[in-house]
Each structure stands twice: as C-alpha cells, then as structure tokens.
C-alpha atoms as a PDB file:
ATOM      1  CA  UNK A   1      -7.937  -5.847   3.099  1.00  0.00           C
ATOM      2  CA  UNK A   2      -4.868  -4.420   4.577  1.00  0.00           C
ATOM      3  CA  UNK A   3      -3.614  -2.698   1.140  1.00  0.00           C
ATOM      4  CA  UNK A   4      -7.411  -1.085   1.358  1.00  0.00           C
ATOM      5  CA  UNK A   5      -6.949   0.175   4.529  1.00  0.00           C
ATOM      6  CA  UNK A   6      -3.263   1.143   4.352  1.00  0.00           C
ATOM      7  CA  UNK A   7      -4.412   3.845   1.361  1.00  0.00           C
ATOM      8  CA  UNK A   8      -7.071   4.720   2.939  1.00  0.00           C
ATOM      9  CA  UNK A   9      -4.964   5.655   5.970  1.00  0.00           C
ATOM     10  CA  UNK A  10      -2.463   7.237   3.898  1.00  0.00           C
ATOM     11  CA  UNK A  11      -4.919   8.976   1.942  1.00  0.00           C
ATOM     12  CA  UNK A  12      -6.791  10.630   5.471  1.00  0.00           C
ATOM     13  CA  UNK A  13      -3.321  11.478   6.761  1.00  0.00           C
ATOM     14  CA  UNK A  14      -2.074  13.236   3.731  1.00  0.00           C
ATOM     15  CA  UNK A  15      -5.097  15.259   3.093  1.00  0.00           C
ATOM     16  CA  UNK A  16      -5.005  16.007   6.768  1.00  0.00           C
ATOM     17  CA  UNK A  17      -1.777  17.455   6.112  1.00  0.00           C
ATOM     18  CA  UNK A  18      -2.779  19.699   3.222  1.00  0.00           C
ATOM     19  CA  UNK A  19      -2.551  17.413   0.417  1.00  0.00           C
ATOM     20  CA  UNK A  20      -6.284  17.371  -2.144  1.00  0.00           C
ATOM     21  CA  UNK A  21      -5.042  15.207  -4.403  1.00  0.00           C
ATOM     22  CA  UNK A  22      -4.825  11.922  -3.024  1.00  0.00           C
ATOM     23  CA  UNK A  23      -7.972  10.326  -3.613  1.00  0.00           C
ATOM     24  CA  UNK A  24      -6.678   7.461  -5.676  1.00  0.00           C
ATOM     25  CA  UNK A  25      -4.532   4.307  -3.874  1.00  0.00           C
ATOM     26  CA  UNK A  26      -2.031   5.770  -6.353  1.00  0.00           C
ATOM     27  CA  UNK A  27      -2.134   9.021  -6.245  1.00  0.00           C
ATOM     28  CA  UNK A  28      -1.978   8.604  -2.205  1.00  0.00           C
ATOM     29  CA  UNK A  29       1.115   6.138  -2.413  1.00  0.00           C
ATOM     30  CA  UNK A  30       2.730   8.249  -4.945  1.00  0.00           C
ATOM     31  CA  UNK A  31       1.951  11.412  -2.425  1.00  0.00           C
ATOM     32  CA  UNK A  32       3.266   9.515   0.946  1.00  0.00           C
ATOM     33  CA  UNK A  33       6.780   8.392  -1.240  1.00  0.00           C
ATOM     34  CA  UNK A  34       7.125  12.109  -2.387  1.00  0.00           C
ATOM     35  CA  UNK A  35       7.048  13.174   1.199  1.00  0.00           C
ATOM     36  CA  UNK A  36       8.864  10.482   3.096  1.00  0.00           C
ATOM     37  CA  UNK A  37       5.870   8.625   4.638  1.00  0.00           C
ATOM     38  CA  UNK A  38       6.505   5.666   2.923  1.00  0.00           C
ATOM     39  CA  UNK A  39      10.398   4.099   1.648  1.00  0.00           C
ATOM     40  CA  UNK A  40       9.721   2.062  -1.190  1.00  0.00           C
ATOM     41  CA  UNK A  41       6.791   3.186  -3.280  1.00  0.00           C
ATOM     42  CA  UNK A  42       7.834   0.675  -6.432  1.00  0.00           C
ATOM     43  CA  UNK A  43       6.759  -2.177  -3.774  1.00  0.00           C
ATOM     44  CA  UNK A  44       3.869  -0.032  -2.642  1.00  0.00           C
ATOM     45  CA  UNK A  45       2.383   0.209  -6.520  1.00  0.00           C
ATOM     46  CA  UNK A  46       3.320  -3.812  -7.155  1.00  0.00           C
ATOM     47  CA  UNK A  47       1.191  -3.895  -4.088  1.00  0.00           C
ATOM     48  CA  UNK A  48      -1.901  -2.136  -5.900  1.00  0.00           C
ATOM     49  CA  UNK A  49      -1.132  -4.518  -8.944  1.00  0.00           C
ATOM     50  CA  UNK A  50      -1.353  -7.450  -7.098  1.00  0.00           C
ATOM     51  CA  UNK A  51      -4.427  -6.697  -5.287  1.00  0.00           C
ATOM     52  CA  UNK A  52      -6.433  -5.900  -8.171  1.00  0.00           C
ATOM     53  CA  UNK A  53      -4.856  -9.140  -9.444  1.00  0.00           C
ATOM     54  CA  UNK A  54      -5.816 -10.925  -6.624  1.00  0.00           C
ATOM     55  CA  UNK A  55      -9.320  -9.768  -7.355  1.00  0.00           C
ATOM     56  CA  UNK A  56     -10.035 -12.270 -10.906  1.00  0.00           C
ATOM     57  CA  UNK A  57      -7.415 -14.954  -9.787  1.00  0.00           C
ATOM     58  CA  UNK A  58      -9.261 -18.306 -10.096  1.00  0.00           C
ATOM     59  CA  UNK A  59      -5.399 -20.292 -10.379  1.00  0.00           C
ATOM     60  CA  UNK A  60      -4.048 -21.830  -7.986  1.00  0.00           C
ATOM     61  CA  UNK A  61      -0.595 -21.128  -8.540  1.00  0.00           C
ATOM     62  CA  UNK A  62      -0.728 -17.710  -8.621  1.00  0.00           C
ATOM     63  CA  UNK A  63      -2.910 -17.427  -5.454  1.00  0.00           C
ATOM     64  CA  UNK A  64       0.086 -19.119  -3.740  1.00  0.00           C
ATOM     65  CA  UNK A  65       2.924 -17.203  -5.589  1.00  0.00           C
ATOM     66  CA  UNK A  66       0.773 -13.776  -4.368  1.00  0.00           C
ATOM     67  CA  UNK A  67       0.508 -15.649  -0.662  1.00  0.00           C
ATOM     68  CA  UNK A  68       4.709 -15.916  -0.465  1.00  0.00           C
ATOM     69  CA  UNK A  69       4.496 -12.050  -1.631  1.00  0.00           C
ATOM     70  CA  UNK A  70       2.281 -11.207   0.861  1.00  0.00           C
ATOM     71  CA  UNK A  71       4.278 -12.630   3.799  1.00  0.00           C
ATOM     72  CA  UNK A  72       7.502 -12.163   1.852  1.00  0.00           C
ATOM     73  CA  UNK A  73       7.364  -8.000   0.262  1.00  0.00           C
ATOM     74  CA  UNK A  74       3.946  -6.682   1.266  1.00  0.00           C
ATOM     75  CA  UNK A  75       3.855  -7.522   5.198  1.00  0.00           C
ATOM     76  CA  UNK A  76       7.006  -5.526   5.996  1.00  0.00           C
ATOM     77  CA  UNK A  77       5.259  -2.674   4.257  1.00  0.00           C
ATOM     78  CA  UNK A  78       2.465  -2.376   6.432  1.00  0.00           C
ATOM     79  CA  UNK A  79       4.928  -3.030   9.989  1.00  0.00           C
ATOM     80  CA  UNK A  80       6.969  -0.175   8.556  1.00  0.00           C
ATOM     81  CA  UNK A  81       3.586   1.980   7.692  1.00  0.00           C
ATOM     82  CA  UNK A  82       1.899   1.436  11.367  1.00  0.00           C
ATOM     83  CA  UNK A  83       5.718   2.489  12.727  1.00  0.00           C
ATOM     84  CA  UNK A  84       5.858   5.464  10.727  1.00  0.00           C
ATOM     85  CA  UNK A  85       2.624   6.742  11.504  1.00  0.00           C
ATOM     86  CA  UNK A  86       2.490   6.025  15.171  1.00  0.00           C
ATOM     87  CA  UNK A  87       5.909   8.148  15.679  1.00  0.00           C
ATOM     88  CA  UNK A  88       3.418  10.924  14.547  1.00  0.00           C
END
C-alpha cells in the first residue's frame, strides 16, 4: 500500500510541477530521481518489482525474505520521501 501511495504522491507532485509524463509508477520514479526528489531510484524500481511480486506470492519464504526488505531497504525510502516532500 505504501509503494501505491508513494507513486501516486510522486506522480501528483511532479505533474504539479510541470512534468505530463509521469503517469506510470516508473515513469514517476524515474522522473522524481532525474530531478532530485528521490536518492536512490535502483531501490525505488526493486521496490515496483517486488510489489508486483508480492502480488502472486503464495511461498512462504519469499513472503518473509520480501518482509526483511520491507523493514530492511523499502521503509527508509518512504521516511526519506515524507522528509523530502514536507521541506516543500
């Protein structure tokens, strides 16, 4: 849910800026590295790769391998996003 939203955010605050082409998670991500919103956009598009995974994953041990990522590589992500945006 929070990889939904954070595009979605992304994608509203770039096209308020000017931007038309970001109406794709990555197309928006791709966007928000280009211009500094976001740091690490490789860990941004595992992000998208691993929520669609996420989607058709009946095994156990990959739900818990993406549950370490989440709290490990994709939490920091969003804390730094909600920073970022908030100092504008």
């Amino acid at each position: 849910m929070c990889c939904e939203l954070s595009w979605k955010v992304l994608k509203d605050y770039l096209e308020e800026q000017g931007f038309n082409d970001v109406n794709t998670p990555s197309n928006a991500i791709k966007k928000a590295f280009e211009i500094g919103i976001i740091e690490n956009g490789h860990a941004w598009m595992d992000l998208l790769v691993d929520r669609n995974l996420s989607l058709h994953t009946y095994d156990e041990e990959k739900a818990t391998n993406l549950d370490l990522l989440i709290h490990t590589k994709y939490h920091p992500l969003f804390q730094k996003l909600k920073t970022t945006l908030s100092d504008k």
